[in-house]
N, C-alpha and C. Protein backbone atom coordinates (compact mmCIF):
# COMPACT_ATOMS: atom_id res chain seq x y z
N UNK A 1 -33.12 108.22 24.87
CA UNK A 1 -32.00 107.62 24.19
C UNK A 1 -31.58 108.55 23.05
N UNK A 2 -30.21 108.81 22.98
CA UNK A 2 -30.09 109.87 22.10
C UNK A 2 -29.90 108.91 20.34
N UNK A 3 -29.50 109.75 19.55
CA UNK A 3 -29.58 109.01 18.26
C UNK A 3 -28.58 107.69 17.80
N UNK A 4 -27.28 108.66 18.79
CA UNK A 4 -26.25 107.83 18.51
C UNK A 4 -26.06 106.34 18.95
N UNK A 5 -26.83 106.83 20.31
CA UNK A 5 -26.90 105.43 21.00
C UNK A 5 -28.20 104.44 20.22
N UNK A 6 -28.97 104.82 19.64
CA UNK A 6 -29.71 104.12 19.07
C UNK A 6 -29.02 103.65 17.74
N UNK A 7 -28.29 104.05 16.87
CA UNK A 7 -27.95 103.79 15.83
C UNK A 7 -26.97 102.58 16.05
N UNK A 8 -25.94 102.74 17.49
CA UNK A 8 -25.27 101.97 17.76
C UNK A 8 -25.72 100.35 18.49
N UNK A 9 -27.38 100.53 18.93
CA UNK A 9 -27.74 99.81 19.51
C UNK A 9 -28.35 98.57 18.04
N UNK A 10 -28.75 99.68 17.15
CA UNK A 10 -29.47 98.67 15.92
C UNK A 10 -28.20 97.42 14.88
N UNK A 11 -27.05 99.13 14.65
CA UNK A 11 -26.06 98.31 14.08
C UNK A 11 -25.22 96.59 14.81
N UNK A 12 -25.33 97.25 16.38
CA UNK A 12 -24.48 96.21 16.97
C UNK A 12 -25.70 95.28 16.83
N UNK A 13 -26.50 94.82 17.09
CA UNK A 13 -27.56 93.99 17.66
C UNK A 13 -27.92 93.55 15.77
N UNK A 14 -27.68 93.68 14.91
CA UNK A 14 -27.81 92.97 13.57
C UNK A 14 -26.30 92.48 13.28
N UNK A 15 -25.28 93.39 13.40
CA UNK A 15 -23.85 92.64 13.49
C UNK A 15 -23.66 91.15 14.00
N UNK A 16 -24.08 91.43 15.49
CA UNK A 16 -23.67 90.17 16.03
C UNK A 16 -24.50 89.35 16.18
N UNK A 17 -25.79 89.59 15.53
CA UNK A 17 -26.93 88.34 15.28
C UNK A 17 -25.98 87.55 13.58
N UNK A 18 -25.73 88.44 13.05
CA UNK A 18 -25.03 87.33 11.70
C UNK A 18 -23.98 87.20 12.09
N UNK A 19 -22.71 87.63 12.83
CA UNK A 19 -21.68 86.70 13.26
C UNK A 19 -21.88 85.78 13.86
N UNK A 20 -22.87 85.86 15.12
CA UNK A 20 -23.28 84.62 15.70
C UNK A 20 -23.74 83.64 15.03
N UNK A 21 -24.82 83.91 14.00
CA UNK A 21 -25.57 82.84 13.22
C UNK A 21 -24.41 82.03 12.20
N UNK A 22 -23.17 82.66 11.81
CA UNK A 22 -22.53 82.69 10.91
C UNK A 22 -21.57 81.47 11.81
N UNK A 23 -21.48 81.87 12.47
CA UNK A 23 -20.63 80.55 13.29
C UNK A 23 -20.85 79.70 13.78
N UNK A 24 -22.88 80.00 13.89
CA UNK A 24 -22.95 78.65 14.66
C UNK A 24 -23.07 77.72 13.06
N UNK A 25 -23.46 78.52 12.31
CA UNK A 25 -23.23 77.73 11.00
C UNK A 25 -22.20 76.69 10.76
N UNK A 26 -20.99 77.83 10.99
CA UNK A 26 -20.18 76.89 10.05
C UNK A 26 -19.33 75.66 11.48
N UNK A 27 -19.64 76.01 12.73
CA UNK A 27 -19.55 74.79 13.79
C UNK A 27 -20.39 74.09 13.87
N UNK A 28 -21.82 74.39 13.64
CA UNK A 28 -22.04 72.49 13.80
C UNK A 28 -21.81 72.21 12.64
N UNK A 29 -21.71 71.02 12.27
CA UNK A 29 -22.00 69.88 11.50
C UNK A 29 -22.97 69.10 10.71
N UNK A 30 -23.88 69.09 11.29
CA UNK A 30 -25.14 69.00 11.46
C UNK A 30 -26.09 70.12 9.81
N UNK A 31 -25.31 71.01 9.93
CA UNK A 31 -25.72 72.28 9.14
C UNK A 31 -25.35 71.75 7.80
N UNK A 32 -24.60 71.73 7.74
CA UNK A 32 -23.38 71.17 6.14
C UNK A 32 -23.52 72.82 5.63
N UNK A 33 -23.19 73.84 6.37
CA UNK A 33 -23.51 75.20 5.67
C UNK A 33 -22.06 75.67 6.07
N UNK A 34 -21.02 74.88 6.45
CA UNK A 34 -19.45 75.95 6.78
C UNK A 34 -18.91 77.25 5.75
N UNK A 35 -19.11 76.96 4.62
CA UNK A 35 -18.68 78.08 3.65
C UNK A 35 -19.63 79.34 3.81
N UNK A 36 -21.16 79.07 3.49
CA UNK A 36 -22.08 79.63 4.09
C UNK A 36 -21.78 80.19 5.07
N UNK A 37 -21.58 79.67 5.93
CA UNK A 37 -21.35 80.22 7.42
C UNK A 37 -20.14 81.23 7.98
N UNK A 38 -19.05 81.16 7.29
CA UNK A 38 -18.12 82.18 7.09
C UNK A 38 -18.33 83.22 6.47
N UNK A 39 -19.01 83.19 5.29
CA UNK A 39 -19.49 84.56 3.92
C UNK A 39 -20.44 85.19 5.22
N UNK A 40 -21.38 84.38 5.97
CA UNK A 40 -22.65 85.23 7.32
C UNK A 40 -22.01 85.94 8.17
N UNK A 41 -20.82 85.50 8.91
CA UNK A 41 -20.01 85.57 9.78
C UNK A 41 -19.11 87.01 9.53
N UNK A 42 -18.84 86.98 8.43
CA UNK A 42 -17.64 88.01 7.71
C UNK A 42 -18.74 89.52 7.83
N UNK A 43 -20.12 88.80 6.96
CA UNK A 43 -20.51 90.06 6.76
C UNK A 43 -21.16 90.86 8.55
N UNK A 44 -21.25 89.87 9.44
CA UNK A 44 -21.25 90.55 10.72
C UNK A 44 -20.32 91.45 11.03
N UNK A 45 -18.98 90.83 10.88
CA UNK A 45 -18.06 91.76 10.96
C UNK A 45 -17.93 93.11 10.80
N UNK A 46 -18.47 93.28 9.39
CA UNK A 46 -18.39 94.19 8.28
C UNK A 46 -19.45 94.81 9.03
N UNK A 47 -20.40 94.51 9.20
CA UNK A 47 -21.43 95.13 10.15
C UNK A 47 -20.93 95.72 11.22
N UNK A 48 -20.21 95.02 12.24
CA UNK A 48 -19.24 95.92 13.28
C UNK A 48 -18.74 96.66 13.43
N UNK A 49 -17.73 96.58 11.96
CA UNK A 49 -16.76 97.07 12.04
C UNK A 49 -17.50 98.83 11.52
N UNK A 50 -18.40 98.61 10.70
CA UNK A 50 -18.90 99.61 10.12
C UNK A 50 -19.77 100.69 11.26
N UNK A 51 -19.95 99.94 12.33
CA UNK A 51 -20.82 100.72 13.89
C UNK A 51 -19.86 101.17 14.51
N UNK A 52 -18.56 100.59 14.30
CA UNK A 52 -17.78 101.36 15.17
C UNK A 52 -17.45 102.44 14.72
N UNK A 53 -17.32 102.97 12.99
CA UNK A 53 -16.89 103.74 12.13
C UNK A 53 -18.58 105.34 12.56
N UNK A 54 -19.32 104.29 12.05
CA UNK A 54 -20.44 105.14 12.29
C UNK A 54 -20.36 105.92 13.43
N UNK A 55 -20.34 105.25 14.46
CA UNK A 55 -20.24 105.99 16.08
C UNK A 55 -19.41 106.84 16.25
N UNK A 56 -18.16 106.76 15.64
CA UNK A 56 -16.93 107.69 15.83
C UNK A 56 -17.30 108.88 15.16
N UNK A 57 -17.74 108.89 13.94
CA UNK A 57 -18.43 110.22 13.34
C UNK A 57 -19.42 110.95 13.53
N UNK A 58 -20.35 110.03 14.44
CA UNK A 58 -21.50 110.67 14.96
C UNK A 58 -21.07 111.31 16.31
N UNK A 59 -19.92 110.84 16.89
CA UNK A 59 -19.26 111.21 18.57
C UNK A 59 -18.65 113.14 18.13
N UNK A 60 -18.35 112.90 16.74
CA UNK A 60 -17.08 114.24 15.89
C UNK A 60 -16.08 113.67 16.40
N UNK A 61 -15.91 112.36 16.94
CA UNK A 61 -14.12 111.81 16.55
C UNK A 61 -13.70 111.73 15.05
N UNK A 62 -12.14 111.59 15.18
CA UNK A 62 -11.70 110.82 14.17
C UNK A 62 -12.09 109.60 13.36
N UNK A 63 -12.46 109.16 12.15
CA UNK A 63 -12.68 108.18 12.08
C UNK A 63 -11.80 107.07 12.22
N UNK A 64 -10.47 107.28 12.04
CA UNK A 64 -9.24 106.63 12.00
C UNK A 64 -8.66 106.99 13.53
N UNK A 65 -8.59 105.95 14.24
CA UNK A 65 -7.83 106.04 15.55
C UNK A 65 -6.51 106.05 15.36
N UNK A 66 -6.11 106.90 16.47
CA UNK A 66 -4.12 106.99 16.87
C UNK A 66 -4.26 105.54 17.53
N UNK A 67 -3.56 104.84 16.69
CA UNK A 67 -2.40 103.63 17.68
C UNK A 67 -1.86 104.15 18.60
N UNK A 68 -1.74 103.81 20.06
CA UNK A 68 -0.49 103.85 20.84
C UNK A 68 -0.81 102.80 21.50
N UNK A 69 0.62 102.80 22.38
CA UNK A 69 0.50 101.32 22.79
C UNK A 69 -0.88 101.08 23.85
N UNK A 70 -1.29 101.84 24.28
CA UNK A 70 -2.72 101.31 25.05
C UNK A 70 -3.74 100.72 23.83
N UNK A 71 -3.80 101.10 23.18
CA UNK A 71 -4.83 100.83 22.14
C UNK A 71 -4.13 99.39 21.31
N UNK A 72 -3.18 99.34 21.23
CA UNK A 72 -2.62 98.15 20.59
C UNK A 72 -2.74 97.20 22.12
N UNK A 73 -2.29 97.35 22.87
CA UNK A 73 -2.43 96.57 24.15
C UNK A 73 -4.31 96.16 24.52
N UNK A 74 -4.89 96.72 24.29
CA UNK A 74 -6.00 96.48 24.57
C UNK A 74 -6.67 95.90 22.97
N UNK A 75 -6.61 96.44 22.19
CA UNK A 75 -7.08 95.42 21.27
C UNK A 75 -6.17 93.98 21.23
N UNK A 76 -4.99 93.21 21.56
CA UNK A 76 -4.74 92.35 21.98
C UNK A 76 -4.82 91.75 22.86
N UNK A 77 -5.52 92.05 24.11
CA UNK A 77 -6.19 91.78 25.27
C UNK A 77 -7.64 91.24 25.01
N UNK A 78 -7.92 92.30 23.90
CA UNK A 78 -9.55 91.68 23.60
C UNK A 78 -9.27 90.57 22.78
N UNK A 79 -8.59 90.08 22.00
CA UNK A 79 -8.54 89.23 21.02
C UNK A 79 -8.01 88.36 21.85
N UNK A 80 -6.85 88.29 22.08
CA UNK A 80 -6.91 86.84 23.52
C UNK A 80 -8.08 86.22 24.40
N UNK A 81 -8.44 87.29 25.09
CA UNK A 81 -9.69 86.87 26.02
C UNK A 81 -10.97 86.44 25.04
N UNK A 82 -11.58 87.25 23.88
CA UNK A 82 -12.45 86.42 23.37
C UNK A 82 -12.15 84.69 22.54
N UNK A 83 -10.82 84.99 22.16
CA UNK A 83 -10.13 83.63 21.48
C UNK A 83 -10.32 82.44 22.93
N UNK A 84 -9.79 82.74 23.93
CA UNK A 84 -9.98 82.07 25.19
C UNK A 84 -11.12 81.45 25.48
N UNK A 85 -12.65 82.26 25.41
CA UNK A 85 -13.64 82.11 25.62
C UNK A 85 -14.34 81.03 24.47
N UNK A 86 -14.05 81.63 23.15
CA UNK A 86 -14.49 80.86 22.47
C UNK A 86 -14.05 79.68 22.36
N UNK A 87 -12.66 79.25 22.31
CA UNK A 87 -12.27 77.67 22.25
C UNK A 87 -12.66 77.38 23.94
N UNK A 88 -12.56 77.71 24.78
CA UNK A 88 -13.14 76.65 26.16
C UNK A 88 -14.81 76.89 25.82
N UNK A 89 -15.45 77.52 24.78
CA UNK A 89 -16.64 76.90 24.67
C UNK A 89 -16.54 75.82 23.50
N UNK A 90 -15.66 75.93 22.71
CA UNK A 90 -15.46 74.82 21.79
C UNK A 90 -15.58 73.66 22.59
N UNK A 91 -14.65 73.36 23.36
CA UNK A 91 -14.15 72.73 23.64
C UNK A 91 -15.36 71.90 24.42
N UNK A 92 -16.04 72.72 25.19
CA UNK A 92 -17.11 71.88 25.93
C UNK A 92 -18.24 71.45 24.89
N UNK A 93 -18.66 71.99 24.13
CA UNK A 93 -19.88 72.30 23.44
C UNK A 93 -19.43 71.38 22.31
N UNK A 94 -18.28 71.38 21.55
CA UNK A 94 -18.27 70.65 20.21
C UNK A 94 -17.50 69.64 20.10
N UNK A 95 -16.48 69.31 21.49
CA UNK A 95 -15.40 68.47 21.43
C UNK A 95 -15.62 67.78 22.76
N UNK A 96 -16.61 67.70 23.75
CA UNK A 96 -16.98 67.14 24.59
C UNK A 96 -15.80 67.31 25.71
N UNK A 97 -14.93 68.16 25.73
CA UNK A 97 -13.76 68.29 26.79
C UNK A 97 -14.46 69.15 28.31
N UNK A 98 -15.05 68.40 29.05
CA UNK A 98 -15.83 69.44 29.70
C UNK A 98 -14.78 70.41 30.79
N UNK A 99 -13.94 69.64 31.37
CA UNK A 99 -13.52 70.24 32.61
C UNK A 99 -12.18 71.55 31.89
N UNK A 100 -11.33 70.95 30.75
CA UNK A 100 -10.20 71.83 30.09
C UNK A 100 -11.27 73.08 29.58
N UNK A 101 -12.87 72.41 29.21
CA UNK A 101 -12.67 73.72 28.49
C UNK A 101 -13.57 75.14 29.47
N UNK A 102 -13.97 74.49 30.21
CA UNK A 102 -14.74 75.28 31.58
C UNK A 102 -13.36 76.42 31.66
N UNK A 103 -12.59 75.78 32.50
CA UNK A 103 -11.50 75.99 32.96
C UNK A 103 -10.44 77.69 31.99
N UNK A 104 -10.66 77.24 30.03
CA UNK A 104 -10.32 77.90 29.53
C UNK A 104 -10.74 78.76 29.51
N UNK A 105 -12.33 78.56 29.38
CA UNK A 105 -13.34 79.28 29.40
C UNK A 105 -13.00 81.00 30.29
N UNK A 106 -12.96 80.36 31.62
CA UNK A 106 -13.12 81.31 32.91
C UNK A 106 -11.71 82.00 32.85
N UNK A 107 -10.78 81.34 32.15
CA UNK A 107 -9.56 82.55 31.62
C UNK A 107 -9.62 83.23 30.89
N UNK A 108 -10.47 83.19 30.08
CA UNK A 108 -11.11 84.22 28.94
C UNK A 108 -11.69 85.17 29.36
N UNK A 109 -13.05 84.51 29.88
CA UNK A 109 -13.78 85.55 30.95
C UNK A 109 -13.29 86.48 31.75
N UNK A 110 -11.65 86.42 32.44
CA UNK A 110 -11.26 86.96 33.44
C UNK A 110 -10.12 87.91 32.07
N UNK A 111 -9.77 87.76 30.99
CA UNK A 111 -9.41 88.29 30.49
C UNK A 111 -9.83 89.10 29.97
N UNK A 112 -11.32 89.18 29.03
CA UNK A 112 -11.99 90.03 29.02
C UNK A 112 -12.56 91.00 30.10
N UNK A 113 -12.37 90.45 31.54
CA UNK A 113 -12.74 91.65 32.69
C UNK A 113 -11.49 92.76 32.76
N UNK A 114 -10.64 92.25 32.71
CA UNK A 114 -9.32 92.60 32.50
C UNK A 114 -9.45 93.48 31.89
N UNK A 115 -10.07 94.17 30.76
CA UNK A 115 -10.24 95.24 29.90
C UNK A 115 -10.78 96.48 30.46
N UNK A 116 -11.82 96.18 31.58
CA UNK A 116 -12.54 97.38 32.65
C UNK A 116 -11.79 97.86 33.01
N UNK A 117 -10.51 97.71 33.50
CA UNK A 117 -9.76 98.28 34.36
C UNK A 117 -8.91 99.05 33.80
N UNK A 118 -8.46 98.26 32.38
CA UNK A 118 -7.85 98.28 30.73
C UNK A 118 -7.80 99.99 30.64
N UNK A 119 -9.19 100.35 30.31
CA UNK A 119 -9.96 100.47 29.62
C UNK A 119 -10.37 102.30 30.09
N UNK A 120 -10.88 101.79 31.35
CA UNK A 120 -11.77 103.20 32.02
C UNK A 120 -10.70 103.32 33.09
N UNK A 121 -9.66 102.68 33.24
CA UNK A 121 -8.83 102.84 34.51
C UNK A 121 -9.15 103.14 36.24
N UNK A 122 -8.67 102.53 37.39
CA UNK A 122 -8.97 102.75 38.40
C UNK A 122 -9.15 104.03 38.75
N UNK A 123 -9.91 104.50 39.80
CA UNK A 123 -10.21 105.15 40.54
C UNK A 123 -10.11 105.45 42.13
């Protein structure tokens, strides 16, 4: 495993252990920790956002990406499809909607596949 991939494997894998924890915070109820749970959540982010920064400098990219429209198209592709995913798990998990939110769910899912193709393009 080379360095980069390790650095990227530690940052991501502590990122999205406190976004995750950070949300399941501030969704249940149960917790009474919602404010809490956003300040956890944020700093995942910040964690992310900071692995993706890291990786790009360790690759000798730019740290600052060119916009064009693929890159604007695909970061709105990702933000739909995970928004998708997450409310049809809302939906089953915290609002008892089982069949709408399955349903949303697997449009998310198929939106986020949507990005492979996005992404690395056919062959």
């Amino acid at each position: 495993m080379t360095k980069k991939n390790f650095i990227t494997l530690i940052l991501s894998t502590i990122g999205g252990i406190l976004f995750a924890l950070g949300m399941c915070m501030a969704m249940i109820p149960e917790w009474n920790a919602f404010t809490q749970g956003v300040a956890v959540g944020c700093v995942g982010l910040v964690v992310l956002a900071a692995m993706i920064l890291v990786r790009r400098k360790m690759e000798g990219k730019p740290i600052i990406i060119k916009f064009t429209a693929k890159t604007i198209g695909t970061i709105f592709l990702s933000i739909a499809g995970a928004a998708a995913l997450g409310f049809g798990m809302c939906l089953v998990m915290v609002w008892n909607n089982l069949v709408p939110g399955i349903v949303i769910g697997i449009v998310g899912i198929v939106l986020l596949l949507c990005l492979i193709p996005m992404v690395k393009g056919l062959k």
